[in-house]
Protein backbone atom coordinates (compact mmCIF):
# COMPACT_ATOMS: atom_id res chain seq x y z
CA UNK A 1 11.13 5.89 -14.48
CA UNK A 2 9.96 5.78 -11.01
CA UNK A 3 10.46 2.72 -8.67
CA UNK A 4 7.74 2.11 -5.79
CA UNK A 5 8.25 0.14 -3.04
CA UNK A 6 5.91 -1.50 -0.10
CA UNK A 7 6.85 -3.79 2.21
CA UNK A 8 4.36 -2.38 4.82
CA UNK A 9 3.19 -5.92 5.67
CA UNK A 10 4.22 -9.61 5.18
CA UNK A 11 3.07 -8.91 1.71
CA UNK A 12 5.88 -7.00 -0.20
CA UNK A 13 5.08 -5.58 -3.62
CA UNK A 14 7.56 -3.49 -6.03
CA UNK A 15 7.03 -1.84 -9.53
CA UNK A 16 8.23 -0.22 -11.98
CA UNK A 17 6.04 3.09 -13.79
CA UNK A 18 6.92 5.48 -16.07
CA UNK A 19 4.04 7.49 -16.31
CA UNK A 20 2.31 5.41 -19.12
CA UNK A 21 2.16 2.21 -17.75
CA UNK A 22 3.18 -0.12 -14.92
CA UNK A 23 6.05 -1.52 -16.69
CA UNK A 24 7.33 -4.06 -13.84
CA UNK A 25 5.80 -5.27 -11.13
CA UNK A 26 6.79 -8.33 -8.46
CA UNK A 27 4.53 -9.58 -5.56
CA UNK A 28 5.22 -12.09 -2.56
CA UNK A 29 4.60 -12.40 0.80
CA UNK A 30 7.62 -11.81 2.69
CA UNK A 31 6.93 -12.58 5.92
CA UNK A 32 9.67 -10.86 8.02
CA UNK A 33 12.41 -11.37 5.44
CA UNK A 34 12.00 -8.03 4.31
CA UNK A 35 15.76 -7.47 5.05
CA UNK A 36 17.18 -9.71 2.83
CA UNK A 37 14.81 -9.66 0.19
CA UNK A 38 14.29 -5.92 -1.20
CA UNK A 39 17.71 -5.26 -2.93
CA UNK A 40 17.38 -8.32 -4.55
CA UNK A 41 14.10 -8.62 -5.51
CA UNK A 42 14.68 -4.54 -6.78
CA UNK A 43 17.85 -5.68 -8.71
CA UNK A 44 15.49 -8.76 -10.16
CA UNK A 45 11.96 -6.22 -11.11
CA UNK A 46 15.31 -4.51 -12.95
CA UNK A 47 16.88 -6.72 -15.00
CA UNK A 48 13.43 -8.12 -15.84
CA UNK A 49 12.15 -4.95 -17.60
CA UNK A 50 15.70 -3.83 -19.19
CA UNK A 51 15.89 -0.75 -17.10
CA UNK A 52 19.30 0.49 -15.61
CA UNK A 53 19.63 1.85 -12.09
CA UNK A 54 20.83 5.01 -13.64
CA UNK A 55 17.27 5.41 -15.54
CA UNK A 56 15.59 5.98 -12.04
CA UNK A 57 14.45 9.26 -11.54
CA UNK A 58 12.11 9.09 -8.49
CA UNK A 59 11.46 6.99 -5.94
CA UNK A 60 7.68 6.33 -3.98
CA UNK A 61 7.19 4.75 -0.66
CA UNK A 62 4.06 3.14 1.39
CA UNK A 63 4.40 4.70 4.30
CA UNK A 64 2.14 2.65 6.55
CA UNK A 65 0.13 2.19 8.74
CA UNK A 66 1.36 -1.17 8.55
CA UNK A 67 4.26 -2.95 10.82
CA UNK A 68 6.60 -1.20 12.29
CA UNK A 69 9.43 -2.96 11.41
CA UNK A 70 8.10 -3.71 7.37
CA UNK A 71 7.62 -0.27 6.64
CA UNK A 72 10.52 0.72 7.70
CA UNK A 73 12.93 -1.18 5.98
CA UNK A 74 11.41 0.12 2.63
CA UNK A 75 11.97 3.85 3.86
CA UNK A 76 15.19 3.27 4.76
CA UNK A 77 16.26 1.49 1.29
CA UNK A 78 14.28 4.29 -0.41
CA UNK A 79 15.91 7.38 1.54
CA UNK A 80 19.76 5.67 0.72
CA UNK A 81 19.00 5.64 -2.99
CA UNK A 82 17.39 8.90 -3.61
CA UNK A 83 20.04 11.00 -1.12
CA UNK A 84 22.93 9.20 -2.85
CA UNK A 85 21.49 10.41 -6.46
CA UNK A 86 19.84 13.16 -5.38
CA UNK A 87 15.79 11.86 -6.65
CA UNK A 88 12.87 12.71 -5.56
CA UNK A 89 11.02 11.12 -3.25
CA UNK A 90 6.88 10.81 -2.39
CA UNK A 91 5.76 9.06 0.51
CA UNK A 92 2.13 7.20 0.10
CA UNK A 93 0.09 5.96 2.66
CA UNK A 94 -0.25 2.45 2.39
CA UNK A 95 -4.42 2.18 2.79
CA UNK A 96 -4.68 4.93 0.62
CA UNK A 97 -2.57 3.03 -2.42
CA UNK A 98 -4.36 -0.47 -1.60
CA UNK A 99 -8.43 1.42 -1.86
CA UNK A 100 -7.16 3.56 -5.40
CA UNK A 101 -8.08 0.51 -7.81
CA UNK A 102 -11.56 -0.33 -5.97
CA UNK A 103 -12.43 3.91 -6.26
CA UNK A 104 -14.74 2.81 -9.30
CA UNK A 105 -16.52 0.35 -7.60
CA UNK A 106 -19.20 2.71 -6.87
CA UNK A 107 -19.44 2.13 -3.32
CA UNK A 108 -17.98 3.24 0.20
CA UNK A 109 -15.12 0.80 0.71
CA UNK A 110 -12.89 -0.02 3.92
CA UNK A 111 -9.10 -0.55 3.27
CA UNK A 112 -7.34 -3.13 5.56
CA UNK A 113 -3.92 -4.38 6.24
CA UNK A 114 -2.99 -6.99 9.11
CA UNK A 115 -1.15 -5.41 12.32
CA UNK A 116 -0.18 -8.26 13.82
CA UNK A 117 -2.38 -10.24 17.41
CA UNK A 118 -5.63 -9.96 15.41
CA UNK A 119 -5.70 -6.15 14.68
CA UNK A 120 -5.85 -4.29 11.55
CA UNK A 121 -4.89 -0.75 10.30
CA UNK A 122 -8.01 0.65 8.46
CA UNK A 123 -9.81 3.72 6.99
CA UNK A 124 -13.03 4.17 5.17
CA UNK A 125 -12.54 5.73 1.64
CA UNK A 126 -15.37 7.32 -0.71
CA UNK A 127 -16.63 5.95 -3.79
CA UNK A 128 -15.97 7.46 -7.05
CA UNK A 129 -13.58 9.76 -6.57
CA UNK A 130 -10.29 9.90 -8.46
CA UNK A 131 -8.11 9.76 -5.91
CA UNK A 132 -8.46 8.25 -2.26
CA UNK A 133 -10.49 10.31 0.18
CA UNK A 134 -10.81 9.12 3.63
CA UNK A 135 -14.36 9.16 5.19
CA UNK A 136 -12.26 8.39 8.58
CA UNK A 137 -8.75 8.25 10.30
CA UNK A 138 -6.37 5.63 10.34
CA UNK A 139 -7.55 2.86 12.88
CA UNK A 140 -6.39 0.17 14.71
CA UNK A 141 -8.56 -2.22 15.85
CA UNK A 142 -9.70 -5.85 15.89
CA UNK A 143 -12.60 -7.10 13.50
CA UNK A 144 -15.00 -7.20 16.52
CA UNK A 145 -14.14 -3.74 17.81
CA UNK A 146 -14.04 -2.48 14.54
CA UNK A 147 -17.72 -3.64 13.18
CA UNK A 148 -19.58 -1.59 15.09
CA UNK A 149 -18.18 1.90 13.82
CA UNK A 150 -18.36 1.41 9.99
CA UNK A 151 -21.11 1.84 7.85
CA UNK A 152 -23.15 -0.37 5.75
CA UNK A 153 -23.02 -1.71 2.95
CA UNK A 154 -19.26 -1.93 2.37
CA UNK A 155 -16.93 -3.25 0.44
CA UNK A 156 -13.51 -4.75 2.03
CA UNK A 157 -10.17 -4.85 0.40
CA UNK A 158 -6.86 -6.18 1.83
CA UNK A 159 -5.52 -8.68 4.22
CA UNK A 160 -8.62 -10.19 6.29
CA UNK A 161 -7.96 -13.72 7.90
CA UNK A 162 -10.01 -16.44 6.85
CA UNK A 163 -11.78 -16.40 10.66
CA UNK A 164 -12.71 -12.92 10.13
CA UNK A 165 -14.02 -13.35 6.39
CA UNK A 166 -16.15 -15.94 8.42
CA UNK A 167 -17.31 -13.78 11.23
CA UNK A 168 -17.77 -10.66 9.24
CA UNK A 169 -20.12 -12.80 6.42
CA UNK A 170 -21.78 -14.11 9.60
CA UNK A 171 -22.37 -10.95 10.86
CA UNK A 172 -23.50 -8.95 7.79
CA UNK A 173 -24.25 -11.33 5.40
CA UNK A 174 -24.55 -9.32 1.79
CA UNK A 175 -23.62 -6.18 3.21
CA UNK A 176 -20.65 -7.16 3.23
CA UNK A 177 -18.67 -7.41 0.32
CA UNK A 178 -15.19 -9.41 0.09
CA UNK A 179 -13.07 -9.34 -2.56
CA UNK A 180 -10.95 -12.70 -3.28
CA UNK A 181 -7.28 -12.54 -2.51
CA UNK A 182 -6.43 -12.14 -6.25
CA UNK A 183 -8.45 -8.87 -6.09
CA UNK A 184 -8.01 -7.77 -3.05
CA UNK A 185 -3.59 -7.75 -2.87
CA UNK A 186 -1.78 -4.72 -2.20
CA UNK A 187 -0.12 -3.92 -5.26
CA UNK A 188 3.16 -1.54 -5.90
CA UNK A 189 1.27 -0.12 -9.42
CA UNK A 190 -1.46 1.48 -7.86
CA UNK A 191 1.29 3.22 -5.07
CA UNK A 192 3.21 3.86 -8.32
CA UNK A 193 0.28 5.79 -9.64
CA UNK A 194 -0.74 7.68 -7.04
CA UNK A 195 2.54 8.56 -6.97
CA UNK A 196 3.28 9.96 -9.84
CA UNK A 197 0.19 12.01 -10.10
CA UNK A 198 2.43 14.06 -6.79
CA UNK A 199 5.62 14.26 -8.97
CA UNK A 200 3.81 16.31 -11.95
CA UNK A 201 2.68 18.65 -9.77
CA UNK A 202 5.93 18.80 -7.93
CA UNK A 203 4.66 17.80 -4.70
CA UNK A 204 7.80 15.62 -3.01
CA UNK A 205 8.77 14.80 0.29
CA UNK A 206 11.84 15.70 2.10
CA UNK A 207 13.36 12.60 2.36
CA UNK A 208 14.97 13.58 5.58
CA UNK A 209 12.38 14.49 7.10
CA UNK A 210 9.62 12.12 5.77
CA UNK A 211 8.05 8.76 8.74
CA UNK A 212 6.57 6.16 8.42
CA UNK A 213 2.75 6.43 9.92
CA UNK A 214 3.02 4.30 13.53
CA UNK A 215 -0.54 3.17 14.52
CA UNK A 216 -0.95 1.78 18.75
């Protein structure tokens, strides 16, 4: 059973996979209570789906971009559990877990989380492949900065505000497609999936060794 964790952003998510099927999962925005929230809400996504601490056999982790301070509490929670059992550990980056369920879409797609003063962290990712494949680096940029560089049509998934939602329909009308927030959340599944697909090939990190991606 493997236990992913994101609390990159305001927007926490945790789950619960065990190689069939997301068998847990618990969403809420966090804000900066990140701290006191994650053993709790872990111990809660536990008792929910009858599984036992001592059933864990791997742990996953966004790894950002994101904020600084979010993804980092996760790590840290993450790297106590699997050093004091002696688990695995894969680190995912966090734009790459939030594009994986629009990959079918059929279209080029731009993955976004909220960096705090306006900015975002983004990438482009292609359509149609299996896994995420970035078309760009990691960026960090306001909406108005970022415009210019992307391509179009494209499809937008994540945290936009409601002001940019307005100025980027304003801007490129139907070339511009934006999912609704139900659609659109970050989701500790689709890390939990991507995820798992690195622990069958034995690809792990060293949890000593493994950092959260800092953007700015």
């Amino acid at each position: 059973m493997l236990l992913a964790l994101d609390t990159a952003t305001q927007y926490a998510s945790i789950a619960l996979y065990d190689g069939q099927s997301v068998v847990a999962e618990l969403n809420w925005r966090s804000d900066r209570r990140h701290t006191v929230e994650l053993a709790p809400q872990v111990d809660n996504l536990l008792r929910l789906a009858g599984v036992a601490p001592a059933d864990l056999t791997a742990l996953a982790i966004g790894i950002g971009p994101g904020s600084y301070t979010g993804t980092r509490i996760a790590l840290s929670y993450a790297k106590g559990v699997v050093l004091a059992r002696d688990l695995p550990l894969i680190g995912v980056p966090t734009l790459d877990a939030l594009a994986y369920p629009h990959l079918p879409a059929g279209r080029a797609l731009c993955a976004v989380v909220a960096a705090g003063r306006g900015r975002y962290c983004w990438a482009v990712y292609a359509p149609d492949d299996p896994q995420p494949r970035r078309l760009t680096e990691f960026g960090l940029d306001k909406l108005p900065s970022l415009l210019p560089r992307l391509p179009s049509p494209l499809l937008f998934v994540g945290e936009l505000s409601s002001e940019d939602k307005a100025l980027l329909a304003a801007k490129w009308g139907g070339d511009a497609i934006i999912l609704p927030p139900a659609l659109a959340v970050r989701r500790a599944g689709a890390l939990a999936e991507l995820a798992w697909a690195r622990l069958l090939r034995g690809d792990t990190d060293d949890p000593i060794a493994l950092s959260p991606i800092y953007l700015g």
